[in-house]
Protein backbone atom coordinates (compact mmCIF):
# COMPACT_ATOMS: atom_id res chain seq x y z
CA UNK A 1 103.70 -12.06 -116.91
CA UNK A 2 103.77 -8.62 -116.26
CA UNK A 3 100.61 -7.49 -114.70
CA UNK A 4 99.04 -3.91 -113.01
CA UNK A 5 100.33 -5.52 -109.60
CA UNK A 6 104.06 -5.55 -110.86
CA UNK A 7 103.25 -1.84 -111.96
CA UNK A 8 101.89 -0.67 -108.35
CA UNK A 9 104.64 -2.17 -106.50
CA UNK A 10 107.37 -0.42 -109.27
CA UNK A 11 105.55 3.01 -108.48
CA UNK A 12 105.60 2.29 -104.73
CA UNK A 13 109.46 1.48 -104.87
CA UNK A 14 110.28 4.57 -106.94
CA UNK A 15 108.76 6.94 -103.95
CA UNK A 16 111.21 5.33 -101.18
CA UNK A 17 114.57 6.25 -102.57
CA UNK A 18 116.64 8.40 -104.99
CA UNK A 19 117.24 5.31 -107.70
CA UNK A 20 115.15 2.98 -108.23
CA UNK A 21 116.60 -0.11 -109.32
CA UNK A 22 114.19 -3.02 -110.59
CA UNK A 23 115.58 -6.85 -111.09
CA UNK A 24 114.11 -8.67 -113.78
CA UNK A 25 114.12 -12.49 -113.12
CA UNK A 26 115.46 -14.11 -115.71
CA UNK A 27 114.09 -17.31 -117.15
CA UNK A 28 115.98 -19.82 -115.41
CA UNK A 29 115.89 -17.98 -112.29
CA UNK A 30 111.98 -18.82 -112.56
CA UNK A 31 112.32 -22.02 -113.89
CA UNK A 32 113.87 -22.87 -110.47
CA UNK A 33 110.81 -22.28 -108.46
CA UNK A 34 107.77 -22.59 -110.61
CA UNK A 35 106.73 -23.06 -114.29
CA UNK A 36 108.98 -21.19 -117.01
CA UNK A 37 107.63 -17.90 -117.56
CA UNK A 38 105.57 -17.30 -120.74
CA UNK A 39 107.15 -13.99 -121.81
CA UNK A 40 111.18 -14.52 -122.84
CA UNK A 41 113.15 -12.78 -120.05
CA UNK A 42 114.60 -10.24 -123.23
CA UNK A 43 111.49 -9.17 -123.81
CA UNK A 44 110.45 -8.90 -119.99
CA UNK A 45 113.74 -6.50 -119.30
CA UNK A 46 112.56 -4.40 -122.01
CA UNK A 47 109.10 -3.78 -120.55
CA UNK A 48 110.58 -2.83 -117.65
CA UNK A 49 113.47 -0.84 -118.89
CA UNK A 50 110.73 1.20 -121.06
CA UNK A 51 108.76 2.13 -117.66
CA UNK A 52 109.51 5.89 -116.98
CA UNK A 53 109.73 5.46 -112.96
CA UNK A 54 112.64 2.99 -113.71
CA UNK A 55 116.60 4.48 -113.31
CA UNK A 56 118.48 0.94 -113.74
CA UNK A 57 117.27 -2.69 -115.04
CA UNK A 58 119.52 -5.71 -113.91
CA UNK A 59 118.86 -9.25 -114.50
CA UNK A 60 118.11 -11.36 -111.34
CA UNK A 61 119.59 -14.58 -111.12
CA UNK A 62 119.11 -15.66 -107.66
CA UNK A 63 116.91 -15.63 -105.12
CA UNK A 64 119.97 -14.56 -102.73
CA UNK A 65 120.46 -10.86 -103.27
CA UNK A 66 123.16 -10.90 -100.23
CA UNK A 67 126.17 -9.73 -103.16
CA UNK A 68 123.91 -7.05 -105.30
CA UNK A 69 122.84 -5.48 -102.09
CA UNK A 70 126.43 -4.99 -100.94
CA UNK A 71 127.71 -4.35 -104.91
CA UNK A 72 125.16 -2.02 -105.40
CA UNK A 73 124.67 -0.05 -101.71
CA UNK A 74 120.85 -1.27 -101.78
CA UNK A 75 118.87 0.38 -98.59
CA UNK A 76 115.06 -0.56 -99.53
CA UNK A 77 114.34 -3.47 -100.66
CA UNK A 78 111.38 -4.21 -102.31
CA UNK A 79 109.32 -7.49 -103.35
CA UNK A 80 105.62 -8.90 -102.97
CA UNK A 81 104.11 -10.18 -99.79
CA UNK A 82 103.79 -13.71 -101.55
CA UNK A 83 107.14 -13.65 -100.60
CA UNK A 84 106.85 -12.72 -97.09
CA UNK A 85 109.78 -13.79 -94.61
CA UNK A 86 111.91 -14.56 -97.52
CA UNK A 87 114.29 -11.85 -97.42
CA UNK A 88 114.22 -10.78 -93.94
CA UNK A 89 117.95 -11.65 -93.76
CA UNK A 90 118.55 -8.41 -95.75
CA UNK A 91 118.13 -6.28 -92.23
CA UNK A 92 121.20 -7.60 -91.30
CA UNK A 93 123.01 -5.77 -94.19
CA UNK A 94 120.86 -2.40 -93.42
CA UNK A 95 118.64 -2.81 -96.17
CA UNK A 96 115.08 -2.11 -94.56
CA UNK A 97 112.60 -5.01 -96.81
CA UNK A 98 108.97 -3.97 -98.26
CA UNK A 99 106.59 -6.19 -98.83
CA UNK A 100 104.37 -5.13 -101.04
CA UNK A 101 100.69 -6.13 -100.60
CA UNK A 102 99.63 -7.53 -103.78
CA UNK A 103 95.96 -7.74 -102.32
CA UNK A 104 93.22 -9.68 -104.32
CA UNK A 105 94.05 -7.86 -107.78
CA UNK A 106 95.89 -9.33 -110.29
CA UNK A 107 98.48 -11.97 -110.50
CA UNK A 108 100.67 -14.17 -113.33
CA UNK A 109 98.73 -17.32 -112.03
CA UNK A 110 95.38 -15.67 -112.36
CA UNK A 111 96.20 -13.79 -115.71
CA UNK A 112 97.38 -17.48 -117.09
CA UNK A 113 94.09 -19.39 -115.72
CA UNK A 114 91.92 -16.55 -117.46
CA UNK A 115 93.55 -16.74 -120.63
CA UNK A 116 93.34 -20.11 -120.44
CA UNK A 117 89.72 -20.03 -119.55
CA UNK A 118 88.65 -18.00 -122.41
CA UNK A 119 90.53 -19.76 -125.29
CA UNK A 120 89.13 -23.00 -123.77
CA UNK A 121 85.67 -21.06 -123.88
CA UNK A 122 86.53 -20.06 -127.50
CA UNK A 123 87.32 -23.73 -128.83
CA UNK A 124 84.19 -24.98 -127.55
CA UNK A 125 82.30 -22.08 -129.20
CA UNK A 126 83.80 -22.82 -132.21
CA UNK A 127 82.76 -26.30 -132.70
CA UNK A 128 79.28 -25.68 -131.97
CA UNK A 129 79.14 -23.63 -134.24
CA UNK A 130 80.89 -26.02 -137.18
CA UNK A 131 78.78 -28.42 -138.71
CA UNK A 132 79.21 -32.12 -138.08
CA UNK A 133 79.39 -33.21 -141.26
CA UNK A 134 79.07 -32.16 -144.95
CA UNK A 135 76.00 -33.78 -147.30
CA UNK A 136 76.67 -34.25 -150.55
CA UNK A 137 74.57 -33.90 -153.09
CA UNK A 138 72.70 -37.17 -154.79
């Protein structure tokens, strides 16, 4: 889901270079590595493509970015610190990797277990508030 965090680290990227480039994961790229993702990746690419600080929109569809680096001439790299470590092997190529500290804010996992939450909340509301059962007249 796309959340403030994505947003911060999108603005971040666009003030280190001349393009800014943004990968959109696409569904079974995600499906690899965690639960699908809620939001169609169509849809997703759109969002992204509609952000102003955004030059070019590809769709990702591996974790290895060894090929688009070199296809592309890719110097800054940037993804969030969940994934720390994980693409330190870019240095090699001369791409110089951020990792973008998502903090304490926002995340997919936390925007899913609030939603969640809160229509859960909502159901129960509901049925206290139905009656039980229906009398009928005698």
């Amino acid at each position: 889901m796309f959340h403030t965090n994505h947003l911060k680290m999108i603005k971040y990227a666009r003030g280190l270079g001349d393009i800014l480039i943004v990968g959109v994961s696409t569904d079974e790229l995600v499906s690899s590595y965690k639960a699908p993702p809620i939001i169609p990746f169509d849809e997703r690419f759109q969002i992204v493509e509609a952000l102003k600080v955004t030059d070019i929109v590809i769709p990702q569809h591996t974790l290895d970015h060894t090929e688009i680096v070199k296809k592309l001439h890719i110097d800054a790299f940037v993804v969030g610190d969940d994934w720390y470590g994980k693409y330190d092997y870019l240095d090699k190529l001369g791409v110089k990797v951020f990792y973008f500290p998502y903090g304490n804010g926002v995340s997919s996992s936390s925007l899913k277990k609030t939603i969640y939450e809160s229509y859960d909340q909502h159901l129960i509301a509901e049925r206290q508030t139905k009656p039980v059962s229906i009398k009928k007249d005698e």
